[in-house]
C-alpha atoms as a PDB file:
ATOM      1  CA  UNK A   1    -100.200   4.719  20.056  1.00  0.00           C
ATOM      2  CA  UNK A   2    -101.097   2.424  23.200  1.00  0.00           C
ATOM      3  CA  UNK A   3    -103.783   0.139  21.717  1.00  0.00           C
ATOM      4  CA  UNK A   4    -107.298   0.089  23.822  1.00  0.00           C
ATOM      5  CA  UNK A   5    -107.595  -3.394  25.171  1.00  0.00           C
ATOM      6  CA  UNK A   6    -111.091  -3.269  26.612  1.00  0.00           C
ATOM      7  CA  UNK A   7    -112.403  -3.109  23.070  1.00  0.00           C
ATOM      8  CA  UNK A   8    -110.306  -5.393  21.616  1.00  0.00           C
ATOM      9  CA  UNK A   9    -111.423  -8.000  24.272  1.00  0.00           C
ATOM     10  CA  UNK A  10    -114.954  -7.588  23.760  1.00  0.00           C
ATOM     11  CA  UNK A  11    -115.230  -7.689  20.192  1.00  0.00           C
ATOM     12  CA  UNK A  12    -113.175 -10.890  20.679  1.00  0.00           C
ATOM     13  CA  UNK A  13    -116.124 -12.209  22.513  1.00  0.00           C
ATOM     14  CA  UNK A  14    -118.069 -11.248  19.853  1.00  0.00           C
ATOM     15  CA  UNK A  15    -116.631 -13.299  16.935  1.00  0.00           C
ATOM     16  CA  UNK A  16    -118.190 -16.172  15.656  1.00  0.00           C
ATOM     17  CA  UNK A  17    -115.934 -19.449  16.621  1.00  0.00           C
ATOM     18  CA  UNK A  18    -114.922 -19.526  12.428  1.00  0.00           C
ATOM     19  CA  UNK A  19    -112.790 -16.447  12.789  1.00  0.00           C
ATOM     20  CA  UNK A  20    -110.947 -17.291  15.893  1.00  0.00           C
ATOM     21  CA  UNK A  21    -108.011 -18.692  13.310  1.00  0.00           C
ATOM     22  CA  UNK A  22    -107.581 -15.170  12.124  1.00  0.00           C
ATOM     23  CA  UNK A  23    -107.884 -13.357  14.835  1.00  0.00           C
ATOM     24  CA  UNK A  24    -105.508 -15.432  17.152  1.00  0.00           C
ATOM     25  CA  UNK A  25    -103.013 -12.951  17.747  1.00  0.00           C
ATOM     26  CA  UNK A  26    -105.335  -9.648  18.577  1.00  0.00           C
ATOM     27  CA  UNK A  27    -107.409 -11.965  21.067  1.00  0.00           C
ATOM     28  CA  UNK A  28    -104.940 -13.653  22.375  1.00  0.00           C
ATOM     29  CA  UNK A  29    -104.975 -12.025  26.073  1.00  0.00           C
ATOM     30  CA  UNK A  30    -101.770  -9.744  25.887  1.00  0.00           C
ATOM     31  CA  UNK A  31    -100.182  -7.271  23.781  1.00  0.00           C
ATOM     32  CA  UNK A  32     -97.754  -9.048  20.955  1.00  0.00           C
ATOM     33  CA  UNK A  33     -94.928  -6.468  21.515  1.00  0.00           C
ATOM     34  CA  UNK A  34     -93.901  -8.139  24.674  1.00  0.00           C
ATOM     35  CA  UNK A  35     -92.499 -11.480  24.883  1.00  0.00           C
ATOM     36  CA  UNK A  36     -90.799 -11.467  21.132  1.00  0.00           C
ATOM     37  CA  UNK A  37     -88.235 -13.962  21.736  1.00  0.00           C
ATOM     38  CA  UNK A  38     -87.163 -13.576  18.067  1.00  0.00           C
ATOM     39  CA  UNK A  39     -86.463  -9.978  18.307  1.00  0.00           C
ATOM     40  CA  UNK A  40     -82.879  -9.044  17.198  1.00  0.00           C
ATOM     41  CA  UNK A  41     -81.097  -6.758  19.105  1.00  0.00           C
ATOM     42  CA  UNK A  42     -77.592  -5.027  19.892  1.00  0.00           C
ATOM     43  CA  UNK A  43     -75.566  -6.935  22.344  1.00  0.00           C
ATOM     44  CA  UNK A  44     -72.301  -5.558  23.707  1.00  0.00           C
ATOM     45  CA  UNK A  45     -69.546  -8.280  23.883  1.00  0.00           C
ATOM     46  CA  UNK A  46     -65.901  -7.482  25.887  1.00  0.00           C
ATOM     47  CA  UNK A  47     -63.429 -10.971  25.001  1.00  0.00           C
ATOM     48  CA  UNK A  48     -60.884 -11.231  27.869  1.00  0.00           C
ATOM     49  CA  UNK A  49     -57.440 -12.385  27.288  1.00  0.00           C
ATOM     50  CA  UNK A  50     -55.223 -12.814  29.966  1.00  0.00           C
ATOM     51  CA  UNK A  51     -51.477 -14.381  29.568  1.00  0.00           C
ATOM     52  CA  UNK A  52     -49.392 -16.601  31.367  1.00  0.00           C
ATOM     53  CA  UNK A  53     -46.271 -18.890  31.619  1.00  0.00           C
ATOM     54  CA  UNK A  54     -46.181 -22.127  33.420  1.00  0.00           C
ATOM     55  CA  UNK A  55     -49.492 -20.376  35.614  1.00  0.00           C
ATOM     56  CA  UNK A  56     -47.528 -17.805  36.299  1.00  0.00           C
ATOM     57  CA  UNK A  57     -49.269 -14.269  35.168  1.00  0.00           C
ATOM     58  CA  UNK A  58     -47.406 -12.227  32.363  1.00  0.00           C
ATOM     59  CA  UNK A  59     -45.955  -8.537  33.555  1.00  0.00           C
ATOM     60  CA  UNK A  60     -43.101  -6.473  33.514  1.00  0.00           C
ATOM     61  CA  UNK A  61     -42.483  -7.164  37.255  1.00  0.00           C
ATOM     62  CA  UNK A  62     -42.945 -10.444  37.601  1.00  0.00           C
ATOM     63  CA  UNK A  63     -40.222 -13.497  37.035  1.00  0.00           C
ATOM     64  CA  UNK A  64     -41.576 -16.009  34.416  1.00  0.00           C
ATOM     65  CA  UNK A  65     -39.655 -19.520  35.485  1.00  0.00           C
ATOM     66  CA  UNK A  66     -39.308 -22.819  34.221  1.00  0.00           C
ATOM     67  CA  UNK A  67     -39.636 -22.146  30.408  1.00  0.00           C
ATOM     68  CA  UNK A  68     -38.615 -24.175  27.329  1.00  0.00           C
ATOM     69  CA  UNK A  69     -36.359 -27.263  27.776  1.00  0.00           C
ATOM     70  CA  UNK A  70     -33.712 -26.549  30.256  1.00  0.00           C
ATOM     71  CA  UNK A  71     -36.549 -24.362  32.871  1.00  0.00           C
ATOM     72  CA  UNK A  72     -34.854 -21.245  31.993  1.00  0.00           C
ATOM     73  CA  UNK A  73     -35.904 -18.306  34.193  1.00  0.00           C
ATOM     74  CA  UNK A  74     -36.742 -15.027  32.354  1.00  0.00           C
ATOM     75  CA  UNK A  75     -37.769 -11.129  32.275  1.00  0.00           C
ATOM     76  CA  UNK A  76     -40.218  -9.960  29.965  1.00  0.00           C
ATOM     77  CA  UNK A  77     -39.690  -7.472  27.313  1.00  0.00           C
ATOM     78  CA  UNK A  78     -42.522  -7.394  24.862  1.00  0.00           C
ATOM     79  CA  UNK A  79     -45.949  -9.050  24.805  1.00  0.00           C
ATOM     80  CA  UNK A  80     -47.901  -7.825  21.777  1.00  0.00           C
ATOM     81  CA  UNK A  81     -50.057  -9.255  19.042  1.00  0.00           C
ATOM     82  CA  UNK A  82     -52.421  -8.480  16.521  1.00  0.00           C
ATOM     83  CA  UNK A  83     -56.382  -9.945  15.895  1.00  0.00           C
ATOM     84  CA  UNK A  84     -58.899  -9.555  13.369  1.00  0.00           C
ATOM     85  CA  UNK A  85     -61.708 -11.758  11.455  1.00  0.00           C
ATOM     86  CA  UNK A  86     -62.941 -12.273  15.301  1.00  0.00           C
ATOM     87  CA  UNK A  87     -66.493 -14.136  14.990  1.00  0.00           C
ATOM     88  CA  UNK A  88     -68.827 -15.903  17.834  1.00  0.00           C
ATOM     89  CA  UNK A  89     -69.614 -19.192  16.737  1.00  0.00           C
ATOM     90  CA  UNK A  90     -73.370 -20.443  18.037  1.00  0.00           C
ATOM     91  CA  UNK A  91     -74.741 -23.894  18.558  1.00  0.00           C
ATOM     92  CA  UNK A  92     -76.117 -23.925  15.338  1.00  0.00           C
ATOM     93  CA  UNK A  93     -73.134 -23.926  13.323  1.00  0.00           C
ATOM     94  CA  UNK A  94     -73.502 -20.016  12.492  1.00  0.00           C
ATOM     95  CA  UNK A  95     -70.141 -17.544  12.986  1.00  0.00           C
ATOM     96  CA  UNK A  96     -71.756 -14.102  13.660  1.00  0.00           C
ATOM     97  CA  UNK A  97     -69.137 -11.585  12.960  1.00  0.00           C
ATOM     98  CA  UNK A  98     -68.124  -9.143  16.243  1.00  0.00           C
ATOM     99  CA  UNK A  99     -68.033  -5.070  15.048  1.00  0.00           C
ATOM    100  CA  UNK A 100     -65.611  -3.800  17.037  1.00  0.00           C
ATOM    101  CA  UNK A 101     -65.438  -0.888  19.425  1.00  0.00           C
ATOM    102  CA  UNK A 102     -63.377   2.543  17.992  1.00  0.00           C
ATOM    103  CA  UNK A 103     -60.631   3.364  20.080  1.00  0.00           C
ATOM    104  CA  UNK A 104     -57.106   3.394  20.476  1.00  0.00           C
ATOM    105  CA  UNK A 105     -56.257   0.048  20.288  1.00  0.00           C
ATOM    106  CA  UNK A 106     -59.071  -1.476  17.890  1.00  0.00           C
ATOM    107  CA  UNK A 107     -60.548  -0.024  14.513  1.00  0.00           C
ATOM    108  CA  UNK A 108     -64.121  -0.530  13.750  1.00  0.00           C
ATOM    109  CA  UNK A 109     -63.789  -0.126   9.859  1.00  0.00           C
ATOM    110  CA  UNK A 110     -60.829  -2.533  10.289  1.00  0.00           C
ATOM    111  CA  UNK A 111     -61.998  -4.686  12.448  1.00  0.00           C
ATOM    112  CA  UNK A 112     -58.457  -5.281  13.769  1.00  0.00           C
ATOM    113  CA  UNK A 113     -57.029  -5.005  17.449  1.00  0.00           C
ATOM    114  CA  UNK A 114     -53.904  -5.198  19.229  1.00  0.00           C
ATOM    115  CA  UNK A 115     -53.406  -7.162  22.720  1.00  0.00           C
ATOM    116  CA  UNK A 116     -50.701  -5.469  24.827  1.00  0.00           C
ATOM    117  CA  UNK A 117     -49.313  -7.207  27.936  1.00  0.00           C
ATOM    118  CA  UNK A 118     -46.502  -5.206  28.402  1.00  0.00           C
ATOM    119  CA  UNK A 119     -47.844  -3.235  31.786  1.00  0.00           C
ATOM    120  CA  UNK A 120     -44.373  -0.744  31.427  1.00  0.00           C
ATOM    121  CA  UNK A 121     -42.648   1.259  28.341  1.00  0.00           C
ATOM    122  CA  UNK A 122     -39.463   1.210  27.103  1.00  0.00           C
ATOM    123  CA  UNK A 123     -38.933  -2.790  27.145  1.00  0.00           C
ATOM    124  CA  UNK A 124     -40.048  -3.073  30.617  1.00  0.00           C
ATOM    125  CA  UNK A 125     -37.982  -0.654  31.925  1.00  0.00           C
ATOM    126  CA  UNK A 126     -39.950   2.038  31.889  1.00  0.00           C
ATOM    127  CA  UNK A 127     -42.742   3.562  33.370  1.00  0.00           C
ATOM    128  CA  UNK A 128     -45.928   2.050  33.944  1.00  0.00           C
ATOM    129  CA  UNK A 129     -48.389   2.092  30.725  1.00  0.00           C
ATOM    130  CA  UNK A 130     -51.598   1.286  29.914  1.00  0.00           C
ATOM    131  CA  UNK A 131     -52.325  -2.316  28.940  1.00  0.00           C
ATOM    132  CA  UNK A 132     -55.084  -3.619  26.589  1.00  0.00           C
ATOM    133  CA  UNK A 133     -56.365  -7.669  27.356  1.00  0.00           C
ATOM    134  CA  UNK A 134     -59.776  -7.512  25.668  1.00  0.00           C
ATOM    135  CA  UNK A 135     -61.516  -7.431  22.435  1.00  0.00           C
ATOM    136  CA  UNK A 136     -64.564  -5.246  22.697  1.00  0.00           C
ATOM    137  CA  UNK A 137     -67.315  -4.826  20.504  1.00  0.00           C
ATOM    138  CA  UNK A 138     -71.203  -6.051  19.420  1.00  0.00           C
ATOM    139  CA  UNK A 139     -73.103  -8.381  17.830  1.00  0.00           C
ATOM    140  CA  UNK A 140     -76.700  -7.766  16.721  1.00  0.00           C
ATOM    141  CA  UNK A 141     -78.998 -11.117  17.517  1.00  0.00           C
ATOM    142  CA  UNK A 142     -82.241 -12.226  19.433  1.00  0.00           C
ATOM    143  CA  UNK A 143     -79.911 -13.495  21.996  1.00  0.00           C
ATOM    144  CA  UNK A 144     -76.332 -14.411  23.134  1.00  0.00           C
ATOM    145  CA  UNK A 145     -77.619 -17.737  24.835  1.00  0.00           C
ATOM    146  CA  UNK A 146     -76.327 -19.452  21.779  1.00  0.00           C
ATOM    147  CA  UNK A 147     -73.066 -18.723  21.589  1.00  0.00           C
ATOM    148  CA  UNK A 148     -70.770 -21.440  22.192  1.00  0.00           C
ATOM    149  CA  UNK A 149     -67.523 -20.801  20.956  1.00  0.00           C
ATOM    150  CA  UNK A 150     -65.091 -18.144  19.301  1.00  0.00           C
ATOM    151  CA  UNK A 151     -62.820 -17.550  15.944  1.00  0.00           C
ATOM    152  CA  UNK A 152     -60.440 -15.322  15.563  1.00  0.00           C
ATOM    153  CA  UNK A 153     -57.062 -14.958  13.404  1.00  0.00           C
ATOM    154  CA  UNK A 154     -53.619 -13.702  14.842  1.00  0.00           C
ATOM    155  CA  UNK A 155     -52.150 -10.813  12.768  1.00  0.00           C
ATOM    156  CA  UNK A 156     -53.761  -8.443  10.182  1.00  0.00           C
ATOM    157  CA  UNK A 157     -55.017  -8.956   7.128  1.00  0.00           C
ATOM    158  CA  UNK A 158     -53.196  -8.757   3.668  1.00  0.00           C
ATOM    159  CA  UNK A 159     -54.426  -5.046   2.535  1.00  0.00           C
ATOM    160  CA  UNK A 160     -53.279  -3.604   6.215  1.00  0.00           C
ATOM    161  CA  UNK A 161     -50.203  -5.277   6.135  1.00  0.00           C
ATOM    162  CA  UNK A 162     -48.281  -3.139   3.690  1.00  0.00           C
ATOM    163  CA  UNK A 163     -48.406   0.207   3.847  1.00  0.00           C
ATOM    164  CA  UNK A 164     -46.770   3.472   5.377  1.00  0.00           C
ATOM    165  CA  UNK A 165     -46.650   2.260   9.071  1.00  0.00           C
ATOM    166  CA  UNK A 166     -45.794   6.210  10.387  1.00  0.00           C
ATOM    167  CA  UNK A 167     -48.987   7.546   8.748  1.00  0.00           C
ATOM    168  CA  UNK A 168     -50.836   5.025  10.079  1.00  0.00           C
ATOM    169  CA  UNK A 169     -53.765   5.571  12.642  1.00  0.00           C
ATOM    170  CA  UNK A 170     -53.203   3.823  16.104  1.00  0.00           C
ATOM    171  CA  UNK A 171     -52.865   0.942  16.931  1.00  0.00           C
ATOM    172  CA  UNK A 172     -51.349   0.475  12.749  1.00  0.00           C
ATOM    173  CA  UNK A 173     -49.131   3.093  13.748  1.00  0.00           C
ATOM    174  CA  UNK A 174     -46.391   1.224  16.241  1.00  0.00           C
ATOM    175  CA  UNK A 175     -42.841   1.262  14.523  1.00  0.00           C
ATOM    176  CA  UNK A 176     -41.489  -1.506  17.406  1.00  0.00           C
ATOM    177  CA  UNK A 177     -44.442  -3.807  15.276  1.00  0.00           C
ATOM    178  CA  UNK A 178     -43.407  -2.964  11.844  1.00  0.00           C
ATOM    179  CA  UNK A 179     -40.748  -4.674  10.132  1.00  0.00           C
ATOM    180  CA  UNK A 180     -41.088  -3.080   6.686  1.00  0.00           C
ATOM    181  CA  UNK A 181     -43.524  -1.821   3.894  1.00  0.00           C
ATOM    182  CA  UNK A 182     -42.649  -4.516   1.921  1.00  0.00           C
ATOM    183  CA  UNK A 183     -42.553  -7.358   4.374  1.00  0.00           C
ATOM    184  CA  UNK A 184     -45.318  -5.847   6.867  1.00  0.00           C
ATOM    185  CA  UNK A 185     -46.091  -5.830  10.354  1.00  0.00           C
ATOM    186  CA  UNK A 186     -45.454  -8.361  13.564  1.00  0.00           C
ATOM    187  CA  UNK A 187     -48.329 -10.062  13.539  1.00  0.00           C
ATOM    188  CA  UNK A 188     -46.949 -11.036  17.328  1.00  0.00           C
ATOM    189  CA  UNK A 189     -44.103  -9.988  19.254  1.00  0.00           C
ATOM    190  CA  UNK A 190     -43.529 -11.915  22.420  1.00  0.00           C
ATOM    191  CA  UNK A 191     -39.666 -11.010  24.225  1.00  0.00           C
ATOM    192  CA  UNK A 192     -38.075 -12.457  26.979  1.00  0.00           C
ATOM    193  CA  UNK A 193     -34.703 -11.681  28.718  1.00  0.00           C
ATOM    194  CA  UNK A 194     -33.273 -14.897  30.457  1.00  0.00           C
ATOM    195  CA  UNK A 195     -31.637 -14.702  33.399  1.00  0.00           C
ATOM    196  CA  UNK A 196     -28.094 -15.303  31.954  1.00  0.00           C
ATOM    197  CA  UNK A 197     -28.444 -14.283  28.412  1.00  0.00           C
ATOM    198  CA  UNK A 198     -28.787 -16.546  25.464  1.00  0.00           C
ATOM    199  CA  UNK A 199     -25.434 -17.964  24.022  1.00  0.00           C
ATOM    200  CA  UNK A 200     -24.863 -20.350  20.804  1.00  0.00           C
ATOM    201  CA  UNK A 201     -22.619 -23.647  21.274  1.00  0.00           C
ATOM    202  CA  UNK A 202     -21.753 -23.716  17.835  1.00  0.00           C
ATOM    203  CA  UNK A 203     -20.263 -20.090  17.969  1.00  0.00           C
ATOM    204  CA  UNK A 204     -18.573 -18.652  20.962  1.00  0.00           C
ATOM    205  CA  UNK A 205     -18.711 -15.218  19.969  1.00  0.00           C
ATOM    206  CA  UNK A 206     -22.536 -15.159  19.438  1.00  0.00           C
ATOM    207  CA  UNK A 207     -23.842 -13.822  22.648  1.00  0.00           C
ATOM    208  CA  UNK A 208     -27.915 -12.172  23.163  1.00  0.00           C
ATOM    209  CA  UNK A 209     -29.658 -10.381  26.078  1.00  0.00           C
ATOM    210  CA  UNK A 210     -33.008 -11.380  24.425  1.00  0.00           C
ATOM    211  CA  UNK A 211     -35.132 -14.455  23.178  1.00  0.00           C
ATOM    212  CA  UNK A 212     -37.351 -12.996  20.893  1.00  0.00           C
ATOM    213  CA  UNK A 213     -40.232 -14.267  18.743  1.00  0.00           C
ATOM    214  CA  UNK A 214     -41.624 -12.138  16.092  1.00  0.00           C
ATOM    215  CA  UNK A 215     -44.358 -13.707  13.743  1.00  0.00           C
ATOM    216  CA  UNK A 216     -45.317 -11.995  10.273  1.00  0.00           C
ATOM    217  CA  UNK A 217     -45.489 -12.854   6.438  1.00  0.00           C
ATOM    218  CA  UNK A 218     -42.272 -13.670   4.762  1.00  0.00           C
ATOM    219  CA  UNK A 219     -40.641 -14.322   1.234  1.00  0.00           C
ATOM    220  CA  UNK A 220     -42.689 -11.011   0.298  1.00  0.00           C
ATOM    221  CA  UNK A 221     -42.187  -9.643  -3.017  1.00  0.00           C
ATOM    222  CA  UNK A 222     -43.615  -6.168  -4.830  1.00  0.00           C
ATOM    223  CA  UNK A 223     -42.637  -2.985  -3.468  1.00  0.00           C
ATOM    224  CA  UNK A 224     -45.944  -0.901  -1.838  1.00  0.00           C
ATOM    225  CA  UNK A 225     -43.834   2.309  -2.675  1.00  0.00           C
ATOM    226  CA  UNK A 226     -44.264   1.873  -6.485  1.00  0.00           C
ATOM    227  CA  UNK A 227     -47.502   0.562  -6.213  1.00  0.00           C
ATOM    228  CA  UNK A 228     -47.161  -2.653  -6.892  1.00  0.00           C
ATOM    229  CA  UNK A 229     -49.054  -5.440  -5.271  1.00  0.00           C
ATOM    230  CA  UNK A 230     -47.338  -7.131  -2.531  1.00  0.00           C
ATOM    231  CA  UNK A 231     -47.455 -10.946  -2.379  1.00  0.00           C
ATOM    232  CA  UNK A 232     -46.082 -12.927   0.465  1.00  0.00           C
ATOM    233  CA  UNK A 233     -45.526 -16.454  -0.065  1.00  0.00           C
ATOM    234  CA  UNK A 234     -45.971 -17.677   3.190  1.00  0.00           C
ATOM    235  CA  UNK A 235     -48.810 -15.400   5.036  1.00  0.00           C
ATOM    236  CA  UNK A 236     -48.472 -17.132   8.483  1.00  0.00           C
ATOM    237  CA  UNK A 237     -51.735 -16.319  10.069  1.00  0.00           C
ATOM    238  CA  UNK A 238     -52.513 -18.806  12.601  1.00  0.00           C
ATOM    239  CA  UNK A 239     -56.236 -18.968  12.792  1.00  0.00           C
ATOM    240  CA  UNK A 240     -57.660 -20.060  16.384  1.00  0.00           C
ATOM    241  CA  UNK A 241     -61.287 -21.859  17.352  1.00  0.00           C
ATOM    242  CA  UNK A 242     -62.319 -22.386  20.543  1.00  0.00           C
ATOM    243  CA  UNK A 243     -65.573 -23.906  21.885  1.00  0.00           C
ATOM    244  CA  UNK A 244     -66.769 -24.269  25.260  1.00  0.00           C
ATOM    245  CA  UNK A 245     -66.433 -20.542  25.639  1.00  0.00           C
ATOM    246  CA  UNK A 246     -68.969 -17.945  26.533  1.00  0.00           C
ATOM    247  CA  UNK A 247     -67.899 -14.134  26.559  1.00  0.00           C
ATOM    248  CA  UNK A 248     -70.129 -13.637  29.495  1.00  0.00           C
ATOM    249  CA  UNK A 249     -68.603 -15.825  32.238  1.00  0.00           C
ATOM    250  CA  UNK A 250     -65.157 -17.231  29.659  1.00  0.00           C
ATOM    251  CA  UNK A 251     -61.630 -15.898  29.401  1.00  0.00           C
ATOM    252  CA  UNK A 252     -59.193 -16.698  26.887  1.00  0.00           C
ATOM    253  CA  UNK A 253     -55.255 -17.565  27.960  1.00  0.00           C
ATOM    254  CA  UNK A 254     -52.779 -17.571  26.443  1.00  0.00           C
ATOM    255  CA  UNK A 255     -49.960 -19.387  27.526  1.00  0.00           C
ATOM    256  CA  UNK A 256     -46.475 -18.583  26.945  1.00  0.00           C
ATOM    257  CA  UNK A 257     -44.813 -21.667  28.154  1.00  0.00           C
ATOM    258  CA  UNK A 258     -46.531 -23.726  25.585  1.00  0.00           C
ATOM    259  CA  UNK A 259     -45.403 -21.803  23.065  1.00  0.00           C
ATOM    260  CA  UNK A 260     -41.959 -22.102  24.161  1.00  0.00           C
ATOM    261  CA  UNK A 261     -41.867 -25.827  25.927  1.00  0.00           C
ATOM    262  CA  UNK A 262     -39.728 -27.328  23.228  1.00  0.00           C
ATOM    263  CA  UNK A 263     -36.844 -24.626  23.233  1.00  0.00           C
ATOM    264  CA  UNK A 264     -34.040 -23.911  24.786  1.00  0.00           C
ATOM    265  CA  UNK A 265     -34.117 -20.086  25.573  1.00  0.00           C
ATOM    266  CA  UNK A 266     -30.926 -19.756  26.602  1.00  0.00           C
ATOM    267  CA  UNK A 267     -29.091 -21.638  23.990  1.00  0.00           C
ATOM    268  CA  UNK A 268     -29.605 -20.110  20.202  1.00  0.00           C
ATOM    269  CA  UNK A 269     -29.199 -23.220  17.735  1.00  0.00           C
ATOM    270  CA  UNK A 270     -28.982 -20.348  14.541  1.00  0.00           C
ATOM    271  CA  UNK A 271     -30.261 -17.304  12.908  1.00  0.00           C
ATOM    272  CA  UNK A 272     -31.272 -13.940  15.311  1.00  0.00           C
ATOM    273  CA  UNK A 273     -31.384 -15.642  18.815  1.00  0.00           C
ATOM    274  CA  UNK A 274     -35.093 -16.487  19.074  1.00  0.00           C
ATOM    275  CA  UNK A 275     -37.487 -17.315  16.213  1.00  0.00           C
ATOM    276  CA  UNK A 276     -38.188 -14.504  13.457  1.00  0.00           C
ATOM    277  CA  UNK A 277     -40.855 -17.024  11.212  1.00  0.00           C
ATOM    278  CA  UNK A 278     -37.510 -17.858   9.085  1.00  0.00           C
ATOM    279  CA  UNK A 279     -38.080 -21.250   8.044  1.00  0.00           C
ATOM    280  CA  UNK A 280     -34.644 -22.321   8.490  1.00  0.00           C
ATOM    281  CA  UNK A 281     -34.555 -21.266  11.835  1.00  0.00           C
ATOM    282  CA  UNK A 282     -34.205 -23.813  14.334  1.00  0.00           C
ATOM    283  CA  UNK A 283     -36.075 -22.034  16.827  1.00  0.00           C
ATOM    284  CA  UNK A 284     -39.156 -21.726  14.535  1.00  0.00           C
ATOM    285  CA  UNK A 285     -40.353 -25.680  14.419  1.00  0.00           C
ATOM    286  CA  UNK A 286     -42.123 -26.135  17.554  1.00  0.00           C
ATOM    287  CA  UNK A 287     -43.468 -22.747  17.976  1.00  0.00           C
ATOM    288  CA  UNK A 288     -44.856 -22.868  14.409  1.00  0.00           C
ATOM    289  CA  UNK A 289     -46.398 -25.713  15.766  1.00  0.00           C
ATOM    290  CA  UNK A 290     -47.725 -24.848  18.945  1.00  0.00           C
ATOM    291  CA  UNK A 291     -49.747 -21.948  16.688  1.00  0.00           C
ATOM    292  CA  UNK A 292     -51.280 -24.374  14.466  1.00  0.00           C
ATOM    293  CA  UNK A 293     -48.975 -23.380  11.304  1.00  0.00           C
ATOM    294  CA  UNK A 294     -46.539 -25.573   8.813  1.00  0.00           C
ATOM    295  CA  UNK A 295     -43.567 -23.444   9.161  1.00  0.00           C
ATOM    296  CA  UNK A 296     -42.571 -24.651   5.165  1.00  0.00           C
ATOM    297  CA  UNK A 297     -45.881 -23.232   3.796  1.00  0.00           C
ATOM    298  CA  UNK A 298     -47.329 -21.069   6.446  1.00  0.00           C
ATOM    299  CA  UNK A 299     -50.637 -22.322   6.089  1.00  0.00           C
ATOM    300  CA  UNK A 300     -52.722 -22.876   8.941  1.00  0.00           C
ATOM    301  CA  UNK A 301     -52.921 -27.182   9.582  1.00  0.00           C
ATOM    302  CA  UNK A 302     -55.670 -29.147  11.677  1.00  0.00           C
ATOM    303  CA  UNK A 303     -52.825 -31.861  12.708  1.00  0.00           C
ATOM    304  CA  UNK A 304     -52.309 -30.571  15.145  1.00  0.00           C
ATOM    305  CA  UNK A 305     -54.121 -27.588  16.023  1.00  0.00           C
ATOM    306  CA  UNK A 306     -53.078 -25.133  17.778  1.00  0.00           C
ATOM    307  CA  UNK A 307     -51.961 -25.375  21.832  1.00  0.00           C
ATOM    308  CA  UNK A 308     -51.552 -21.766  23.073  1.00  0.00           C
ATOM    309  CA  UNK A 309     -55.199 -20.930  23.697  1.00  0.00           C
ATOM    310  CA  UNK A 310     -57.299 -22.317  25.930  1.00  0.00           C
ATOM    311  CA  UNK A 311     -60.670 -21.211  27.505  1.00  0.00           C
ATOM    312  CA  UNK A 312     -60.693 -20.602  30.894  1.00  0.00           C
END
């Protein structure tokens, strides 16, 4: 009901100078709805990712050059991953946790989402697809001026990670990210094809079309099938911070030659050409540590943190 101001106003003139104290707010000149500063409200946040190599933009149709230690030249064949635990971090020290949108590529009960780079299907071979570079969602505050900087962790969490991937809703439900029940999902799956294949010095007969890196859990035991708890012993979930980053006017990149600057793509030291989180993988070392994670424990580290994202 819209309050009548003319009477307010002159039975503020009225009062005796002793109640002015408690009356402050009724006679102060204008109506207290407006001007709330503290009032929280909905705000709708979209997180853009975009993904390079050596500032080169990642497609199906482009060339990435220049990677790892010899400047190989490559194609791309997959560029996927997995987020969740995604929460705005404000000047004040507070994370405010982002509820995600519902659709196809992100759950909102889940709060997971998958990043897809891969602009055509069937390795890159195929058709052009849909793509998915942002996180979208909202956060319910008096306002986003605050926000300063952004957490988020790569893969899914433990109680998504092992179960029956082909009754799975999307984006849970993608068997080319699914290694098994027992083992899980690829948190990340990031292919390339170098120009000239990838051979092994030690063993002339090894030959590869692909340099692949998959990242997931490993040393899993328990079998999900007989209902048993599954426990992996190293969970590798790199967890990334950022600061200097508003959703507003801020993009995050991801950059593909970092990941891969201290490897050889087109010569496989050992184990499936590539890196498949197998600690004695050769491959694995300086990736592991461009995420941020001790390859021997899987754990996330702060020496040194992680040098894939950046805010642009």
């Amino acid at each position: 009901m819209q309050r009548d101001t003319s009477m307010v106003n002159r039975a503020c003139q009225l009062l005796p100078l002793a109640s002015l104290p408690l009356l402050i707010t009724a006679c102060g000149g204008g109506d207290s709805d407006n001007g709330n500063m503290n009032a929280q409200q909905e705000h709708r946040v979209a997180i853009q990712f975009t993904a390079q190599a050596n500032g080169t933009e990642i497609d199906c149709d482009t060339l990435l050059t220049g990677l790892g230690l010899a400047g190989t030249d490559a194609n791309l064949k997959d560029f996927r991953f997995y987020v969740h635990d995604i929460e705005l971090l404000t000047t004040s020290g507070d994370a405010i946790g982002l509820t995600l949108d519902s659709n196809p590529w992100q759950q909102t009960d889940k709060g997971i989402a998958l990043l897809d780079f891969q602009n055509r299907a069937d390795g890159c071979g195929g058709d052009v697809k849909e793509t998915h570079k942002q996180v979208s969602g909202t956060i319910v505050r008096a306002s986003m001026d605050d926000i300063q900087g952004l957490r988020f962790k790569l893969g899914l969490p433990t109680h998504l990670n092992h179960q029956d991937q082909a009754g799975a809703t999307s984006p849970l439900n993608i068997s080319s990210l699914f290694w098994s029940w027992q083992t899980g999902y690829k948190f990340m799956r990031l292919d390339v094809a170098p120009i000239g294949g990838v051979i092994r010095p030690t063993d002339p007969a090894f030959s590869s079309t692909t340099y692949n890196f998959h990242l997931g859990s490993t040393n899993c035991t328990g079998s999900p099938q007989l209902n048993e708890d599954v426990n992996c012993e190293k969970s590798n979930r790199p967890q990334i911070e950022l600061f200097n980053f508003d959703p507003r006017s801020n993009k995050l990149m991801l950059d593909y030659g970092t990941l891969v600057a201290q490897a050889n793509l087109g010569a496989d030291g050992g184990g499936p050409a590539g890196c498949m989180s197998g600690t004695s993988d050769p491959e694995c070392g300086s990736i592991f540590t461009a995420l941020g994670l001790d390859l021997e424990t899987g754990e996330v580290v702060s020496d040194p943190v992680q040098t894939i994202f950046t805010v642009e």
